[in-house]
PDBML (XML) file of the C-alpha atoms, coordinates in Angstrom:
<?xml version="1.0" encoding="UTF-8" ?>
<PDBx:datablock datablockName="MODEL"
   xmlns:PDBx="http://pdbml.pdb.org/schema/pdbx-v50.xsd"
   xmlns:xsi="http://www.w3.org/2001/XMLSchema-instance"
   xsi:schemaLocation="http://pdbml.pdb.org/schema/pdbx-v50.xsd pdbx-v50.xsd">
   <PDBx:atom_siteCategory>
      <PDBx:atom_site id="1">
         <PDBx:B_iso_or_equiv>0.00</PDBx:B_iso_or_equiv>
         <PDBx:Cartn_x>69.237</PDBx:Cartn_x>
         <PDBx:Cartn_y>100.284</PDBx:Cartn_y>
         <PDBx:Cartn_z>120.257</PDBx:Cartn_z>
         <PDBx:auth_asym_id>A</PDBx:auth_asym_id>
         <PDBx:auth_atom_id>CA</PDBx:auth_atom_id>
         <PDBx:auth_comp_id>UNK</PDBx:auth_comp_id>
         <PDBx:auth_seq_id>1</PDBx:auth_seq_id>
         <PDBx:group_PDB>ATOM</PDBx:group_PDB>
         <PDBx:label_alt_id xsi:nil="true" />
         <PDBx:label_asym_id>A</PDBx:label_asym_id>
         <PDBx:label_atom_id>CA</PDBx:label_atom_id>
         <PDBx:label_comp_id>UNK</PDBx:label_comp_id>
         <PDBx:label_entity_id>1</PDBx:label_entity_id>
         <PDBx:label_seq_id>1</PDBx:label_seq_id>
         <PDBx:occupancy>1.00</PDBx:occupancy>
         <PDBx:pdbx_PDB_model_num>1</PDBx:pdbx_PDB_model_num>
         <PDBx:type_symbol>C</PDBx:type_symbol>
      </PDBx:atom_site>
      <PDBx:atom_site id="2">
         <PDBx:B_iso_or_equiv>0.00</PDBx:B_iso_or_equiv>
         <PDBx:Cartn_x>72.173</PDBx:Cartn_x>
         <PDBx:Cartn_y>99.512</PDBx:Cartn_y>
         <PDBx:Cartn_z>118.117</PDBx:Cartn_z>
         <PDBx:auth_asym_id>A</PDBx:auth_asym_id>
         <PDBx:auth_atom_id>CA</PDBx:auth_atom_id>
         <PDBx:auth_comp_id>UNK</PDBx:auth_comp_id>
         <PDBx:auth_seq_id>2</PDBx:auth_seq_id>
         <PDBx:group_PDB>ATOM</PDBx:group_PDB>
         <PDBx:label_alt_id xsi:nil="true" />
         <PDBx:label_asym_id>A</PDBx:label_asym_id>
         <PDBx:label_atom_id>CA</PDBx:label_atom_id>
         <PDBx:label_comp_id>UNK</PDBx:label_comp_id>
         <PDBx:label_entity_id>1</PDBx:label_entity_id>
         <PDBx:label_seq_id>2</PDBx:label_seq_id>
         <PDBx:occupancy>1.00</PDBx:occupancy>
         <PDBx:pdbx_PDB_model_num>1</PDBx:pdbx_PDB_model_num>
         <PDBx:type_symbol>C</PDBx:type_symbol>
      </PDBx:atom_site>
      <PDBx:atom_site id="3">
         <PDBx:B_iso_or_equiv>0.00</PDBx:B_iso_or_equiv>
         <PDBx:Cartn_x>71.527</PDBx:Cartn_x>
         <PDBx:Cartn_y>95.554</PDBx:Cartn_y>
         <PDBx:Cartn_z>118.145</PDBx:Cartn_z>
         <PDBx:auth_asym_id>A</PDBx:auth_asym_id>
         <PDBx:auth_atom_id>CA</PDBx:auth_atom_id>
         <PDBx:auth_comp_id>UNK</PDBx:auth_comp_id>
         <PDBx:auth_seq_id>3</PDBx:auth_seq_id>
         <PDBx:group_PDB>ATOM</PDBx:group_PDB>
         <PDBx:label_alt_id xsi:nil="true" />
         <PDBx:label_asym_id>A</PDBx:label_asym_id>
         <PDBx:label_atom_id>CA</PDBx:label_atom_id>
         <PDBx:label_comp_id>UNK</PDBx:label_comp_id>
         <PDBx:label_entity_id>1</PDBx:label_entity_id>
         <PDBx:label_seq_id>3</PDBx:label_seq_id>
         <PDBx:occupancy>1.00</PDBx:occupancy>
         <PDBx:pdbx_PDB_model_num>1</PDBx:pdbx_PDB_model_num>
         <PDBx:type_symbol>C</PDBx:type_symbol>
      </PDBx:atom_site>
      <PDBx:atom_site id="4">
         <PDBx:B_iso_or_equiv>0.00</PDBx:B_iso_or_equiv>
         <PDBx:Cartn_x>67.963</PDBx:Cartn_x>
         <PDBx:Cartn_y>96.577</PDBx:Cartn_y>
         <PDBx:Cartn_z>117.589</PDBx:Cartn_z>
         <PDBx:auth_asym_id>A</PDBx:auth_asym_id>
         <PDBx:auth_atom_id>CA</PDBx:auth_atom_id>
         <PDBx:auth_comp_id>UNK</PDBx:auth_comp_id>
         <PDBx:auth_seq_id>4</PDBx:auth_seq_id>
         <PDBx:group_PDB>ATOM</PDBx:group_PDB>
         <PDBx:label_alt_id xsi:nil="true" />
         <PDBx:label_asym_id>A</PDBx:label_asym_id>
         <PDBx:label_atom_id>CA</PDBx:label_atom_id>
         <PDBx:label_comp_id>UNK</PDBx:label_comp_id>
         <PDBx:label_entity_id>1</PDBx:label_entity_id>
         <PDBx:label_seq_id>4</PDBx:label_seq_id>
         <PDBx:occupancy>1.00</PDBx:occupancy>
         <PDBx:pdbx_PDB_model_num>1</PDBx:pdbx_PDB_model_num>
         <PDBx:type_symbol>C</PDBx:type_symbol>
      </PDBx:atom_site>
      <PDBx:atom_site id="5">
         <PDBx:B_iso_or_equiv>0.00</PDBx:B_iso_or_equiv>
         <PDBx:Cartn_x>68.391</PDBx:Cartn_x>
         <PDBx:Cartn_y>99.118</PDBx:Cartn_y>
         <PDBx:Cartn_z>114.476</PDBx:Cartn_z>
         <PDBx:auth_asym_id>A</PDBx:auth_asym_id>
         <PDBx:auth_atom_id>CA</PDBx:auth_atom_id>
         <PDBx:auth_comp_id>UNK</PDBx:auth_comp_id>
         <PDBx:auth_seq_id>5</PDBx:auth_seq_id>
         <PDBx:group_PDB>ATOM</PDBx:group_PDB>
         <PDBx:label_alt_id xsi:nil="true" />
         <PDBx:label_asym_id>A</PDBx:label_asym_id>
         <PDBx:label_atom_id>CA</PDBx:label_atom_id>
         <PDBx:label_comp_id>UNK</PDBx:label_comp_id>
         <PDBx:label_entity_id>1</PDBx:label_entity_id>
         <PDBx:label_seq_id>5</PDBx:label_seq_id>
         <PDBx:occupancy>1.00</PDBx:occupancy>
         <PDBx:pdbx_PDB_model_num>1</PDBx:pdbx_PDB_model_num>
         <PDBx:type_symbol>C</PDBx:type_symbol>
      </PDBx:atom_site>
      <PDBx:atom_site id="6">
         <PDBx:B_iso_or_equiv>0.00</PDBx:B_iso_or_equiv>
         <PDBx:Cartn_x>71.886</PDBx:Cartn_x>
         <PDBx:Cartn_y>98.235</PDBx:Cartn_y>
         <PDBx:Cartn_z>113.196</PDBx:Cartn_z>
         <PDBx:auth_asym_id>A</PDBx:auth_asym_id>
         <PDBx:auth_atom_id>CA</PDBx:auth_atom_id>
         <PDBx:auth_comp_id>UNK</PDBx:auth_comp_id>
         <PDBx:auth_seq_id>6</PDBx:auth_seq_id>
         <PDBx:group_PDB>ATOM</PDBx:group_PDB>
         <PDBx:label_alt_id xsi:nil="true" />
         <PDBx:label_asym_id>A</PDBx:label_asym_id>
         <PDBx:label_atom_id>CA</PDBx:label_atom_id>
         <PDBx:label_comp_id>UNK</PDBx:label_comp_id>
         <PDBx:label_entity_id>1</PDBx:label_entity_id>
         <PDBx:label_seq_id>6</PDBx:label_seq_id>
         <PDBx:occupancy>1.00</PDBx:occupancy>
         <PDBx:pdbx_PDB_model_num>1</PDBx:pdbx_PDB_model_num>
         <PDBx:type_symbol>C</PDBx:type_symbol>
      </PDBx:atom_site>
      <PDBx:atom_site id="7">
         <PDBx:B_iso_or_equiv>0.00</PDBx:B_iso_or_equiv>
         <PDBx:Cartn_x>72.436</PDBx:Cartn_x>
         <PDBx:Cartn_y>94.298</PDBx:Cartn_y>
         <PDBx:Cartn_z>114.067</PDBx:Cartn_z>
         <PDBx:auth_asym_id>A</PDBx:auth_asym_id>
         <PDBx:auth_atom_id>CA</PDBx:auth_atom_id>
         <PDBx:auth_comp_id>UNK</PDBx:auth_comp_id>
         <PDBx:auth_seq_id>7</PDBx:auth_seq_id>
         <PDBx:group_PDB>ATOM</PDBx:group_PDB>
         <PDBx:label_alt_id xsi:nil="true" />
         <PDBx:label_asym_id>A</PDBx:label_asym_id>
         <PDBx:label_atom_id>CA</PDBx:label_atom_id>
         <PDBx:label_comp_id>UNK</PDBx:label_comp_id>
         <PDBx:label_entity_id>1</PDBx:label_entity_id>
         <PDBx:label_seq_id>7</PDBx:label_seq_id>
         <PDBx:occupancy>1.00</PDBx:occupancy>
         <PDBx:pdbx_PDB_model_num>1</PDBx:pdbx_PDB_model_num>
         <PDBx:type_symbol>C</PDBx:type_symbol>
      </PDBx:atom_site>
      <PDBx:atom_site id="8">
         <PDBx:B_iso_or_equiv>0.00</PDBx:B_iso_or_equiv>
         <PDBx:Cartn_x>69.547</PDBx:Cartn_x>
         <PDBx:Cartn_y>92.582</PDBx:Cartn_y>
         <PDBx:Cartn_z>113.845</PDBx:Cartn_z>
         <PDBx:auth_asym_id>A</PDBx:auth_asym_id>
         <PDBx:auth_atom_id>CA</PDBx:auth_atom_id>
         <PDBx:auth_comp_id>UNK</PDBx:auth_comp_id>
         <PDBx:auth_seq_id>8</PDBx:auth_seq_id>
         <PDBx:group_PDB>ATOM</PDBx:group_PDB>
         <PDBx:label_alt_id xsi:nil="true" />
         <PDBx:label_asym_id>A</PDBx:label_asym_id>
         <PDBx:label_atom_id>CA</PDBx:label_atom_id>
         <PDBx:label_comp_id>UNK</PDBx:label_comp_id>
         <PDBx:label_entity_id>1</PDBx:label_entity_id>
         <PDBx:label_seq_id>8</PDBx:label_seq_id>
         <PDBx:occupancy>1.00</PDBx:occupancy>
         <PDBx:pdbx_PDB_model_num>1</PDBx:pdbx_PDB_model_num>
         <PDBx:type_symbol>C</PDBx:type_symbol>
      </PDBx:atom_site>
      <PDBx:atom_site id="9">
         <PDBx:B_iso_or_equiv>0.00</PDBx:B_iso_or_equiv>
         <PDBx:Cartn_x>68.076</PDBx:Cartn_x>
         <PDBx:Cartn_y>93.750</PDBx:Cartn_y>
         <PDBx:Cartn_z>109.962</PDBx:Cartn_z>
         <PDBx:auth_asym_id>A</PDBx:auth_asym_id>
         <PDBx:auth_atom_id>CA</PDBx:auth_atom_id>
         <PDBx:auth_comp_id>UNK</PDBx:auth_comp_id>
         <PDBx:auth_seq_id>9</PDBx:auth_seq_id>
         <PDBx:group_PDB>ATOM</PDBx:group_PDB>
         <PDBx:label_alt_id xsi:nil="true" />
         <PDBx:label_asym_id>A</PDBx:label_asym_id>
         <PDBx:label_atom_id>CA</PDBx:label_atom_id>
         <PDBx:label_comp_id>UNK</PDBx:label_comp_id>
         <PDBx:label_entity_id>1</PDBx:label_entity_id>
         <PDBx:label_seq_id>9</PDBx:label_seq_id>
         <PDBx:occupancy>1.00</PDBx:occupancy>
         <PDBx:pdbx_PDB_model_num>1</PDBx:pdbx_PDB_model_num>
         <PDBx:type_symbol>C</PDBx:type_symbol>
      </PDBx:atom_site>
      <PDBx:atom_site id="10">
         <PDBx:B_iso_or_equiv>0.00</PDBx:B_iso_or_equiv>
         <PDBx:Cartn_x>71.455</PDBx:Cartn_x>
         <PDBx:Cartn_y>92.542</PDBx:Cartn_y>
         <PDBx:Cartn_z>108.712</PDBx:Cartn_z>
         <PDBx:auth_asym_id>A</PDBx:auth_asym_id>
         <PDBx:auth_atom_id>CA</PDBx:auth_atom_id>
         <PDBx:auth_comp_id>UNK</PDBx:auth_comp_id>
         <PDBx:auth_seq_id>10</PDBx:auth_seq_id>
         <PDBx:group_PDB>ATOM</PDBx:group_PDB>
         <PDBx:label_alt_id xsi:nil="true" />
         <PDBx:label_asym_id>A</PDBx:label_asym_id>
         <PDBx:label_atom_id>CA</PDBx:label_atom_id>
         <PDBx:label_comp_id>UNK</PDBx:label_comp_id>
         <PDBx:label_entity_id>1</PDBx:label_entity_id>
         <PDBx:label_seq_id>10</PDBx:label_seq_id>
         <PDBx:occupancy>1.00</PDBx:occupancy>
         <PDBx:pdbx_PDB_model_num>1</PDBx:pdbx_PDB_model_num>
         <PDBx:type_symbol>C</PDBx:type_symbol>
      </PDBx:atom_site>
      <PDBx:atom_site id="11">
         <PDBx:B_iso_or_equiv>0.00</PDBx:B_iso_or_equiv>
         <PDBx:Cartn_x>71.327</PDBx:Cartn_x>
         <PDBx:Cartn_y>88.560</PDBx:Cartn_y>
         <PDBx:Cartn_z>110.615</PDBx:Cartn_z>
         <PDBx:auth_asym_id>A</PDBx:auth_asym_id>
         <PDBx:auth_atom_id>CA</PDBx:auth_atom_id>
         <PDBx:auth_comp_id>UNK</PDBx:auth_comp_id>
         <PDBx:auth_seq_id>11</PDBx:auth_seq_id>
         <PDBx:group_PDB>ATOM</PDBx:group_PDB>
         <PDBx:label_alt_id xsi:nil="true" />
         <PDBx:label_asym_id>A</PDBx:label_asym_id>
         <PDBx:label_atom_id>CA</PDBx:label_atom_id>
         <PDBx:label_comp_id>UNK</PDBx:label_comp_id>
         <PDBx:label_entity_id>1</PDBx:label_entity_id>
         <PDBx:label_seq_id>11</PDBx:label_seq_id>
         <PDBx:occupancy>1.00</PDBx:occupancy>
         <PDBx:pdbx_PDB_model_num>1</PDBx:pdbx_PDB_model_num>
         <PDBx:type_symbol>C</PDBx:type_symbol>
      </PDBx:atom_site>
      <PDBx:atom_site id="12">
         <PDBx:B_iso_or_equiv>0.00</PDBx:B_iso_or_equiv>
         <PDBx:Cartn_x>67.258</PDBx:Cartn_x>
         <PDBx:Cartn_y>88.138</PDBx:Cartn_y>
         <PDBx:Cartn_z>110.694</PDBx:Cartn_z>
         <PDBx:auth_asym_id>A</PDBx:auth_asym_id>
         <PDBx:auth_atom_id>CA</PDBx:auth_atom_id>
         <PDBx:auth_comp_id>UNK</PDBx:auth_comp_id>
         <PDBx:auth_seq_id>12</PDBx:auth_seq_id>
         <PDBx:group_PDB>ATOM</PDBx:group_PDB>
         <PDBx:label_alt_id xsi:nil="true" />
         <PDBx:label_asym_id>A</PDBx:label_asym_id>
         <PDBx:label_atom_id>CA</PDBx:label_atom_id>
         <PDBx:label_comp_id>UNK</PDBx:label_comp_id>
         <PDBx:label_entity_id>1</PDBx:label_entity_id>
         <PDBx:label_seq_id>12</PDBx:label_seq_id>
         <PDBx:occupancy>1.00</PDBx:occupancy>
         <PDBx:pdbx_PDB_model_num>1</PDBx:pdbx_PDB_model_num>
         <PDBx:type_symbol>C</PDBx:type_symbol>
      </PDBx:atom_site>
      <PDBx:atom_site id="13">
         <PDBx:B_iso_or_equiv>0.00</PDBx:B_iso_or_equiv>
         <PDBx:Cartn_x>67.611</PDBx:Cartn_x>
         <PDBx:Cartn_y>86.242</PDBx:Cartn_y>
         <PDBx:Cartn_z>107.558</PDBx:Cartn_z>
         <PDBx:auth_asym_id>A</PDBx:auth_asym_id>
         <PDBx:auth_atom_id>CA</PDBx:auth_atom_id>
         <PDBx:auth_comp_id>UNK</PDBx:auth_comp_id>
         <PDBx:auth_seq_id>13</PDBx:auth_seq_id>
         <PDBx:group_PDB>ATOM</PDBx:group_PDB>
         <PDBx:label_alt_id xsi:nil="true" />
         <PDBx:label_asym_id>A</PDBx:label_asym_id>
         <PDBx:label_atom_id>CA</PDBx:label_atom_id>
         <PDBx:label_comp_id>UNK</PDBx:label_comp_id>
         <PDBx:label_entity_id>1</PDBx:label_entity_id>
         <PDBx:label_seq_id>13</PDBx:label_seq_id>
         <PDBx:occupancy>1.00</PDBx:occupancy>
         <PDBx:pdbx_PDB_model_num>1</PDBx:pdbx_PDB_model_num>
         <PDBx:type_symbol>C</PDBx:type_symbol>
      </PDBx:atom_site>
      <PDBx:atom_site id="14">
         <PDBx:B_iso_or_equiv>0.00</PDBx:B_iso_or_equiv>
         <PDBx:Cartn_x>70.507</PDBx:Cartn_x>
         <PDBx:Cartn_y>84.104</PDBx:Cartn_y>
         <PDBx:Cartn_z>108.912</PDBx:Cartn_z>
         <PDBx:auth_asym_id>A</PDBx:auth_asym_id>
         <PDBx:auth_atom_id>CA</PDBx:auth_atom_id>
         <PDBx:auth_comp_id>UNK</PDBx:auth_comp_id>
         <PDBx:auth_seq_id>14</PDBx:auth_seq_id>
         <PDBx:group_PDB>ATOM</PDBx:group_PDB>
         <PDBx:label_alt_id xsi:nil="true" />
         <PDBx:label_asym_id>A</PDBx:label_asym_id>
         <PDBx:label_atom_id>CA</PDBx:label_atom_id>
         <PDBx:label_comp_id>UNK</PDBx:label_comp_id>
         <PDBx:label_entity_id>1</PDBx:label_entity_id>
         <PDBx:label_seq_id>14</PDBx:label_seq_id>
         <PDBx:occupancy>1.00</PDBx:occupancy>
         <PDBx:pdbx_PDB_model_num>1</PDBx:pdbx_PDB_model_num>
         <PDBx:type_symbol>C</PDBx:type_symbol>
      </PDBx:atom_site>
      <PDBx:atom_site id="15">
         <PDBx:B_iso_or_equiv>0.00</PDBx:B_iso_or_equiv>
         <PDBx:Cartn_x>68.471</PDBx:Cartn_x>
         <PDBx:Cartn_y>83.725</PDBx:Cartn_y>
         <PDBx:Cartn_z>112.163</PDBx:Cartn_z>
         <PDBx:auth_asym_id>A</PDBx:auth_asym_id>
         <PDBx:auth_atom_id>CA</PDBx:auth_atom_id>
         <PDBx:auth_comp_id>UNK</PDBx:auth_comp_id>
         <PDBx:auth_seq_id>15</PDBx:auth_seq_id>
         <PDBx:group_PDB>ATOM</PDBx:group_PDB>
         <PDBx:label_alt_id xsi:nil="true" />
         <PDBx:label_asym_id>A</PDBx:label_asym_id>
         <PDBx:label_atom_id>CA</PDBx:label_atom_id>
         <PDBx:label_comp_id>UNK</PDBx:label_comp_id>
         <PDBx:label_entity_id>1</PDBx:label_entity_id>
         <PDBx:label_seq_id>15</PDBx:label_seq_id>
         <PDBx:occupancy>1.00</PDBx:occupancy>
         <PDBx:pdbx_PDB_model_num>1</PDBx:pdbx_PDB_model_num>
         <PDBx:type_symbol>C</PDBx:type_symbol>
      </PDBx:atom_site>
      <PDBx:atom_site id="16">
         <PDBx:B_iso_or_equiv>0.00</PDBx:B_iso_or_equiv>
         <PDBx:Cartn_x>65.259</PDBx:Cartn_x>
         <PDBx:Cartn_y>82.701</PDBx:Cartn_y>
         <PDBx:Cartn_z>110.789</PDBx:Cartn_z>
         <PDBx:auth_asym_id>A</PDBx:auth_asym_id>
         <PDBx:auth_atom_id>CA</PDBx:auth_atom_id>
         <PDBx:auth_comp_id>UNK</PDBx:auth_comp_id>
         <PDBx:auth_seq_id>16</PDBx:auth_seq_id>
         <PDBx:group_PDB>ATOM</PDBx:group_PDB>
         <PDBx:label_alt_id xsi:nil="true" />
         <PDBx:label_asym_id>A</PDBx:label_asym_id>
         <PDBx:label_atom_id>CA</PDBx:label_atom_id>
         <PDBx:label_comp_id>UNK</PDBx:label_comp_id>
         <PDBx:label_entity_id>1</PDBx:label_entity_id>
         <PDBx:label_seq_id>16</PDBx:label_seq_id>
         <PDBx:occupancy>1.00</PDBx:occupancy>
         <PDBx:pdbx_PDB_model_num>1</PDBx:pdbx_PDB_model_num>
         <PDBx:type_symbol>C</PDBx:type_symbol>
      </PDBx:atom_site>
      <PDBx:atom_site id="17">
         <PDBx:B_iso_or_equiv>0.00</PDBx:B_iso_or_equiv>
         <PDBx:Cartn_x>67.239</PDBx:Cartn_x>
         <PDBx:Cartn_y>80.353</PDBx:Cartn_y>
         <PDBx:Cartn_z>107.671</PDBx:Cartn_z>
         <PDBx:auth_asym_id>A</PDBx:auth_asym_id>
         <PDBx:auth_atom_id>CA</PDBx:auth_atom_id>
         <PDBx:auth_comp_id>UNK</PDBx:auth_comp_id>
         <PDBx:auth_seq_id>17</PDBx:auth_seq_id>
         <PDBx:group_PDB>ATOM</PDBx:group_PDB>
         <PDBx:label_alt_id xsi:nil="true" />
         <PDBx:label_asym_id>A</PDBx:label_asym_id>
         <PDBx:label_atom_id>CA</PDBx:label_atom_id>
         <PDBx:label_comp_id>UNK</PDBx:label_comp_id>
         <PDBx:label_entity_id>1</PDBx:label_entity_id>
         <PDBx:label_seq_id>17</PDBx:label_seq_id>
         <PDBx:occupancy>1.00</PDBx:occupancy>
         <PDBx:pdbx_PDB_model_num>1</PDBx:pdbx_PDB_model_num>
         <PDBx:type_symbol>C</PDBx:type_symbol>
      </PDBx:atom_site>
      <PDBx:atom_site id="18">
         <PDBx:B_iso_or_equiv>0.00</PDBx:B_iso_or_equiv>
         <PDBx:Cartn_x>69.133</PDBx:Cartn_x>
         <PDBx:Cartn_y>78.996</PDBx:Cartn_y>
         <PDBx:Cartn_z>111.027</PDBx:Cartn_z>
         <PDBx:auth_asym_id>A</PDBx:auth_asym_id>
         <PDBx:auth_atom_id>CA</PDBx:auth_atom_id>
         <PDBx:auth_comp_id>UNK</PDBx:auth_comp_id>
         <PDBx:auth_seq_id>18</PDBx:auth_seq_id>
         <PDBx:group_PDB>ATOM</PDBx:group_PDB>
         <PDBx:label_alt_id xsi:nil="true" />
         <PDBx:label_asym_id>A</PDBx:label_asym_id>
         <PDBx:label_atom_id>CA</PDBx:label_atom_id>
         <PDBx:label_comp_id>UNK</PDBx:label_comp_id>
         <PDBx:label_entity_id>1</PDBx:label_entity_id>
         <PDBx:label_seq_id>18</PDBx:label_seq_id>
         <PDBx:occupancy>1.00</PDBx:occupancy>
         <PDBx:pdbx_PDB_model_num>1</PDBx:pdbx_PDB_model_num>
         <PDBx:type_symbol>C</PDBx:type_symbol>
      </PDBx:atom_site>
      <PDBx:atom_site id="19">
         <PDBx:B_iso_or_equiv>0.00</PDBx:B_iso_or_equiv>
         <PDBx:Cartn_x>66.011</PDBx:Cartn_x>
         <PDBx:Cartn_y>78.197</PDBx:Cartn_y>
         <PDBx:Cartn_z>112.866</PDBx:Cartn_z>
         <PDBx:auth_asym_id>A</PDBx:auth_asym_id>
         <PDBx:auth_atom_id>CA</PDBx:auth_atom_id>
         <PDBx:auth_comp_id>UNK</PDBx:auth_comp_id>
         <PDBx:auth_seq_id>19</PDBx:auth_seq_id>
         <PDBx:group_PDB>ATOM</PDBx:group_PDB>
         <PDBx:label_alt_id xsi:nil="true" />
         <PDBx:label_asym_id>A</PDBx:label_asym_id>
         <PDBx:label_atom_id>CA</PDBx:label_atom_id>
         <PDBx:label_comp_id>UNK</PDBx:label_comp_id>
         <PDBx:label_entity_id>1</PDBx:label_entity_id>
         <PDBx:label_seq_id>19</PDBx:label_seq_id>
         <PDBx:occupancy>1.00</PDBx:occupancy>
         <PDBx:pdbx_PDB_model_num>1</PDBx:pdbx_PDB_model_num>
         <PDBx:type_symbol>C</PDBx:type_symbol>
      </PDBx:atom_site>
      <PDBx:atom_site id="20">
         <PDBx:B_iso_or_equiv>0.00</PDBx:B_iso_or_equiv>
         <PDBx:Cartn_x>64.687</PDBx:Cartn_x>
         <PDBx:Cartn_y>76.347</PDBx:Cartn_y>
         <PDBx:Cartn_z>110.125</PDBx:Cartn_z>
         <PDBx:auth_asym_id>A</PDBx:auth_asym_id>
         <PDBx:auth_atom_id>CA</PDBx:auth_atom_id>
         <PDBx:auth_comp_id>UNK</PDBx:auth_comp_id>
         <PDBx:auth_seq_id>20</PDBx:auth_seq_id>
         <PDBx:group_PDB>ATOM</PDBx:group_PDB>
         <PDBx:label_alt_id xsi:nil="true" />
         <PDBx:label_asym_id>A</PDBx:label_asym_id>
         <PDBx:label_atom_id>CA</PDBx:label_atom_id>
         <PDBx:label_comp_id>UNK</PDBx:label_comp_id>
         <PDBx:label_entity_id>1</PDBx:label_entity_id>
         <PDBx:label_seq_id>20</PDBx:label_seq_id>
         <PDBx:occupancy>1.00</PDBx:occupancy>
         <PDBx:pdbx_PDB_model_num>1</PDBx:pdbx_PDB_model_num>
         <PDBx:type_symbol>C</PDBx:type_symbol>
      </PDBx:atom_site>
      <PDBx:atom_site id="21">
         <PDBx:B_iso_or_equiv>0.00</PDBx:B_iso_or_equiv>
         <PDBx:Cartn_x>67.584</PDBx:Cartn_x>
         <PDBx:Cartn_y>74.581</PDBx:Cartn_y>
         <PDBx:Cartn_z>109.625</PDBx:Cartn_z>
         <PDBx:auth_asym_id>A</PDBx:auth_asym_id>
         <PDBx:auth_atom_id>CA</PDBx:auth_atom_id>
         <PDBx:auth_comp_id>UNK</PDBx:auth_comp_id>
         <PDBx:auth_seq_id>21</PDBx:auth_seq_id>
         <PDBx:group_PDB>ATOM</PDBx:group_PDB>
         <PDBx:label_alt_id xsi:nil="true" />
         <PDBx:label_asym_id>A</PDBx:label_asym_id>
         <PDBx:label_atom_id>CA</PDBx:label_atom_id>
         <PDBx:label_comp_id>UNK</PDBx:label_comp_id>
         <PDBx:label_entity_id>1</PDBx:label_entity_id>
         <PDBx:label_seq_id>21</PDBx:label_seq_id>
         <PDBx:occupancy>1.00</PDBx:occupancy>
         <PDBx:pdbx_PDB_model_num>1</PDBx:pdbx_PDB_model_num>
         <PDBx:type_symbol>C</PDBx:type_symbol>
      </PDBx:atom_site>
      <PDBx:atom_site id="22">
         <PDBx:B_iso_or_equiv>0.00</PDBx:B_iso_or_equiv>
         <PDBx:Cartn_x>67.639</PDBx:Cartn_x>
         <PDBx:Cartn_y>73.278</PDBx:Cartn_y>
         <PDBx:Cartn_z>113.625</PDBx:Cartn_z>
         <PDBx:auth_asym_id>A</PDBx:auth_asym_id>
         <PDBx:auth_atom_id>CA</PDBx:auth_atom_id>
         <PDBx:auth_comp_id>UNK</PDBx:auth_comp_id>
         <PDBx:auth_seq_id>22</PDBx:auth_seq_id>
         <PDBx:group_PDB>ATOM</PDBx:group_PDB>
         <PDBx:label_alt_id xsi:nil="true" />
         <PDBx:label_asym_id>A</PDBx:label_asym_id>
         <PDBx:label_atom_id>CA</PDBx:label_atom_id>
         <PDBx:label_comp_id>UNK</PDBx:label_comp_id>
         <PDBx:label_entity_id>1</PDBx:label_entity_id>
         <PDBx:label_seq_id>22</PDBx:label_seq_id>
         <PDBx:occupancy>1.00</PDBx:occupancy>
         <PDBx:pdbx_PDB_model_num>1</PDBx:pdbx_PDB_model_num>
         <PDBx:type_symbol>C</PDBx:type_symbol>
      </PDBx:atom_site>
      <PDBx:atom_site id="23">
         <PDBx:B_iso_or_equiv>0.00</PDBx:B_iso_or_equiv>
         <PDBx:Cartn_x>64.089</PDBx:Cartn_x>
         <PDBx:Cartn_y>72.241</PDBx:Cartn_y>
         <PDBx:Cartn_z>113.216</PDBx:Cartn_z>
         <PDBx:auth_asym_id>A</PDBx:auth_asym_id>
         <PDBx:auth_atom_id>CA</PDBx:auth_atom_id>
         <PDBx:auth_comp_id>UNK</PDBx:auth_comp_id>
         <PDBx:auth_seq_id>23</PDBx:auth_seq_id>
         <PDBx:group_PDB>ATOM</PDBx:group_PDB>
         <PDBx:label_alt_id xsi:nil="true" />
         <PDBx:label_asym_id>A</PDBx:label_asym_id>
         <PDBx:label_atom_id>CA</PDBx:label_atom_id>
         <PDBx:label_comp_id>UNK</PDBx:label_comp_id>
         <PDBx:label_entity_id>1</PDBx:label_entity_id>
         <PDBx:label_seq_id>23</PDBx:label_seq_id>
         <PDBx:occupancy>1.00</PDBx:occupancy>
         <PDBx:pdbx_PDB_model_num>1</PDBx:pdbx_PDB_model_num>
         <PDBx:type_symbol>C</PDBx:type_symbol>
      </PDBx:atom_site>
      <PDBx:atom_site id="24">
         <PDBx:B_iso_or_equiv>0.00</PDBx:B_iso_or_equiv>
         <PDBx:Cartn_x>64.634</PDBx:Cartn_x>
         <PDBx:Cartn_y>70.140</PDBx:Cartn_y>
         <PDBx:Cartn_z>110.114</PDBx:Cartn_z>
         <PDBx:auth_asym_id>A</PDBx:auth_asym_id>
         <PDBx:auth_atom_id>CA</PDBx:auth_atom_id>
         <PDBx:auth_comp_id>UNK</PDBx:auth_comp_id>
         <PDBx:auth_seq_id>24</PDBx:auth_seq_id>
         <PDBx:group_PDB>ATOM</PDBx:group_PDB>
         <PDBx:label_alt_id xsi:nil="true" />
         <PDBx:label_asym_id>A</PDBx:label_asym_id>
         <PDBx:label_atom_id>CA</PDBx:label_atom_id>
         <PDBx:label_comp_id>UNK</PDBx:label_comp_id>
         <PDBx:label_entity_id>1</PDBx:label_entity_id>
         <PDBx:label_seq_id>24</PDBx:label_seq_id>
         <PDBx:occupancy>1.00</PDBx:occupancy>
         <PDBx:pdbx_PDB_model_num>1</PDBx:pdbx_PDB_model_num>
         <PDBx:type_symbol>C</PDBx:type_symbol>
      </PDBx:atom_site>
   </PDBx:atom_siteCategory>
</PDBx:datablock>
């Protein structure tokens, strides 16, 4: 639950900019 509600809002930009990023 704390990943969930206090991790994950703060790096789901980062993750999804990072994933992006790997594809390119």
């Amino acid at each position: 639950k704390t990943a969930v509600w206090a991790i994950w809002p703060q790096i789901i930009r980062p993750v999804l900019s990072y994933s992006f990023y790997a594809l390119e």
